[in-house]
Protein backbone atom coordinates (compact mmCIF):
# COMPACT_ATOMS: atom_id res chain seq x y z
CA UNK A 1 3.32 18.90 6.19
CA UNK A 2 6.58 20.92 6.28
CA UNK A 3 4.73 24.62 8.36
CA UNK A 4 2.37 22.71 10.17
CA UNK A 5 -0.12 23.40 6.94
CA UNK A 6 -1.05 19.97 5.05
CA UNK A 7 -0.62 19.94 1.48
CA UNK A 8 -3.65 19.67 -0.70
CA UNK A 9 -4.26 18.63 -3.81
CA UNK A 10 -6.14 20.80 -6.46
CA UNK A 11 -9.47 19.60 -5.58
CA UNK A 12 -8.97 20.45 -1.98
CA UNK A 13 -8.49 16.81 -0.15
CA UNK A 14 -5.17 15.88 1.76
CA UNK A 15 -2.44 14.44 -0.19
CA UNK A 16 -1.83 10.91 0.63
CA UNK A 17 1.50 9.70 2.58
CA UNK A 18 3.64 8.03 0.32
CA UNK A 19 2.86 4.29 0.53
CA UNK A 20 -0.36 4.95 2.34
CA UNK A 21 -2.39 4.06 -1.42
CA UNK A 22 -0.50 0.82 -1.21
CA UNK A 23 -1.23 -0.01 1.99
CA UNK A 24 -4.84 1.03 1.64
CA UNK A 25 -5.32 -1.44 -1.33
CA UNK A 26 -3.45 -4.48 0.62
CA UNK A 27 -5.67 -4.00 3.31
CA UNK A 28 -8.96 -4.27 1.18
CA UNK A 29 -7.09 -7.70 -0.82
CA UNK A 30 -6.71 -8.81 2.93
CA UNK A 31 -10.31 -8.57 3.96
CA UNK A 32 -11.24 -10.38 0.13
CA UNK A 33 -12.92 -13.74 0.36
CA UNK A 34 -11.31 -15.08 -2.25
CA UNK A 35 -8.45 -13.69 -5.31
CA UNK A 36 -10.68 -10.46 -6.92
CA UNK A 37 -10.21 -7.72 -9.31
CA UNK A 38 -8.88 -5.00 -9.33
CA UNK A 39 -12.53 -3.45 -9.89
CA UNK A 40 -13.60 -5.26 -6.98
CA UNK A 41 -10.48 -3.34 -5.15
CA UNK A 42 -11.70 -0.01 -6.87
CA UNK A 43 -15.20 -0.53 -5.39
CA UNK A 44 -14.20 -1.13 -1.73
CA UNK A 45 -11.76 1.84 -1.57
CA UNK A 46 -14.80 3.55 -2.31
CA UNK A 47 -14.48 7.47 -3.49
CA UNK A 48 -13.61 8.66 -6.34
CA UNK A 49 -9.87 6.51 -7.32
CA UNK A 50 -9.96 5.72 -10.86
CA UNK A 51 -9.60 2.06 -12.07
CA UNK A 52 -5.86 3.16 -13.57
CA UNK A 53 -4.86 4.19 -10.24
CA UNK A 54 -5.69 0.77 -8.99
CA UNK A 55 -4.25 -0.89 -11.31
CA UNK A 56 -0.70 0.95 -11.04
CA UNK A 57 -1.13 0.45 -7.56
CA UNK A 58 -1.56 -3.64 -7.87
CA UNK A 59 1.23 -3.45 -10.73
CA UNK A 60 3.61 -1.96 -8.42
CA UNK A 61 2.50 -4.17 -5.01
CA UNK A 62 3.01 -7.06 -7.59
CA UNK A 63 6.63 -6.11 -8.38
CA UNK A 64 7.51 -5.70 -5.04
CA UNK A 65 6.33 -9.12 -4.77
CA UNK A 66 3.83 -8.33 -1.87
CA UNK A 67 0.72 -9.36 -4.05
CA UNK A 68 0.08 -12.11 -7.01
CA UNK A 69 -2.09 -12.39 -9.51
CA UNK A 70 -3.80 -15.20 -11.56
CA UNK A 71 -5.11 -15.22 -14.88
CA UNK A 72 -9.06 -14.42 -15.45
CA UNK A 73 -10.34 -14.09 -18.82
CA UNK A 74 -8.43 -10.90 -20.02
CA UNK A 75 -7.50 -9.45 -17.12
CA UNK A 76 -6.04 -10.52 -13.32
CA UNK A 77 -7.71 -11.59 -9.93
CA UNK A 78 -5.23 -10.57 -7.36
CA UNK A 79 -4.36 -11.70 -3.93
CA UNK A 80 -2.24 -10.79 -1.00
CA UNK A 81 1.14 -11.85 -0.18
CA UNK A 82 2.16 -9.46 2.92
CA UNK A 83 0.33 -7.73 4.97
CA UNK A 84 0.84 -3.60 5.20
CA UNK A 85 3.94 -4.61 7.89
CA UNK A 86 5.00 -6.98 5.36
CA UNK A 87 5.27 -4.34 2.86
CA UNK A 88 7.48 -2.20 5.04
CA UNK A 89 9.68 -4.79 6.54
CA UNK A 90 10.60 -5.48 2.20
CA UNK A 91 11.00 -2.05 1.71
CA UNK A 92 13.34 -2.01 4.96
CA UNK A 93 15.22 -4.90 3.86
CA UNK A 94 15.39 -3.68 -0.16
CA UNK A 95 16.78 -0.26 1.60
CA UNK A 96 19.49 -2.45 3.46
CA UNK A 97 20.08 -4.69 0.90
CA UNK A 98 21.34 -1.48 -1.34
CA UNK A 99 23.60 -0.43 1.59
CA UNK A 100 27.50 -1.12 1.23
CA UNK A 101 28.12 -0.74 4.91
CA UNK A 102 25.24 -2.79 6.48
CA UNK A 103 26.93 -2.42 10.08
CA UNK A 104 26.67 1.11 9.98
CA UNK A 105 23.31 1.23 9.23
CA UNK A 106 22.02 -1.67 11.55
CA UNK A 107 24.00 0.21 14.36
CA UNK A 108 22.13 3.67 13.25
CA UNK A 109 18.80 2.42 13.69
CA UNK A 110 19.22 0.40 16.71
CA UNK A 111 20.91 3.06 18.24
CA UNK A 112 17.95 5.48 17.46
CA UNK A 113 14.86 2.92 18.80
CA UNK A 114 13.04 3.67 21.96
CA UNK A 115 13.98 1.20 24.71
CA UNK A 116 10.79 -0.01 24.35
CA UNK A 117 11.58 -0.65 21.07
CA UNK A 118 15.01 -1.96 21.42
CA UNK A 119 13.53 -4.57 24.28
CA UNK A 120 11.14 -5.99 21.37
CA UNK A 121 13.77 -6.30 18.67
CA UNK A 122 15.51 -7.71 21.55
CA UNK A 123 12.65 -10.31 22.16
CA UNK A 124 11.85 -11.26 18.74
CA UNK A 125 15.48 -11.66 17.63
CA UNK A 126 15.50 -14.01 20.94
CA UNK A 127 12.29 -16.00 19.78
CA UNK A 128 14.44 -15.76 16.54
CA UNK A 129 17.24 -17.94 17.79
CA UNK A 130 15.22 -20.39 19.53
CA UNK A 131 12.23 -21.87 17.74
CA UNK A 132 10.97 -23.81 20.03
CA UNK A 133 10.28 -20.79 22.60
C-alpha cells in the first residue's frame, strides 16, 4: 500500500505481506497434534493455496531452520521449531549477523523504539543477566 490503495492480485484478493504466508503456515504446524503433512497444512489454511505453494513455503521455513521434517513414506511430516516471533527474531538476527558495523545498527534501532519499548528490552535483557529472577 504505497497511495493508500492496496495492491491486488489478478483475481482481485489482497496481496499478502511478505512473510505473512510463512507465518500463516507456522501457526497451523503450531496448533498440529502431532508432525503432519504438508496436505494436512494445505487443508487447514483452507482457500484456494495450491499444494506447491505449501510446499515452497515448508521448504523455505525448513531452511531457515524454523521447522523440521521427518521422513514418511515418500514424502515429509513436518513440525514446528519457532513460533511466528521466532521466525522474526532469526530473520532479525540473520539481518545483524550480515552487518559489518553491529554497533551502529544496535544503536539505530534502540534509538528508534518507543519508551515503552526500550523499558521491555530493558527488562528482558535484565531477566537476561540474571537467571534466577
Amino acid at each position: 500500500m504505497i497511495d493508500g490503495t492496496e495492491k491486488t492480485n489478478p483475481d482481485g484478493r489482497g496481496r499478502r505481506r511478505q512473510g505473512e504466508l510463512e507465518m500463516q503456515v507456522l501457526s497451523v504446524l503450531g496448533s498440529a497434534p502431532c508432525p503432519v503433512a504438508a496436505g494436512w497444512v494445505q487443508k487447514r489454511l483452507g482457500g484456494d493455496l495450491a499444494y506447491t505453494t505449501v510446499m515452497t513455503i515448508l521448504t523455505r521455513l525448513y531452511a531457515k531452520k524454523a521447522v523440521s521434517r521427518t521422513r514418511a513414506g515418500r514424502s515429509f511430516e513436518w513440525t514446528p521449531v519457532a513460533d511466528g516471533a521466532g521466525l522474526v527474531a532469526m530473520r532479525m538476527r540473520k539481518l545483524l549477523d550480515n552487518q559489518k558495523d553491529r554497533d551502529a545498527v544496535l544503536s539505530s534501532f534502540v534509538s528508534s523504539l518507543s519508551s515503552d519499548d526500550e523499558q521491555l528490552l530493558r527488562s528482558l535483557l535484565n531477566e537476561a543477566d540474571d537467571p534466577e529472577r
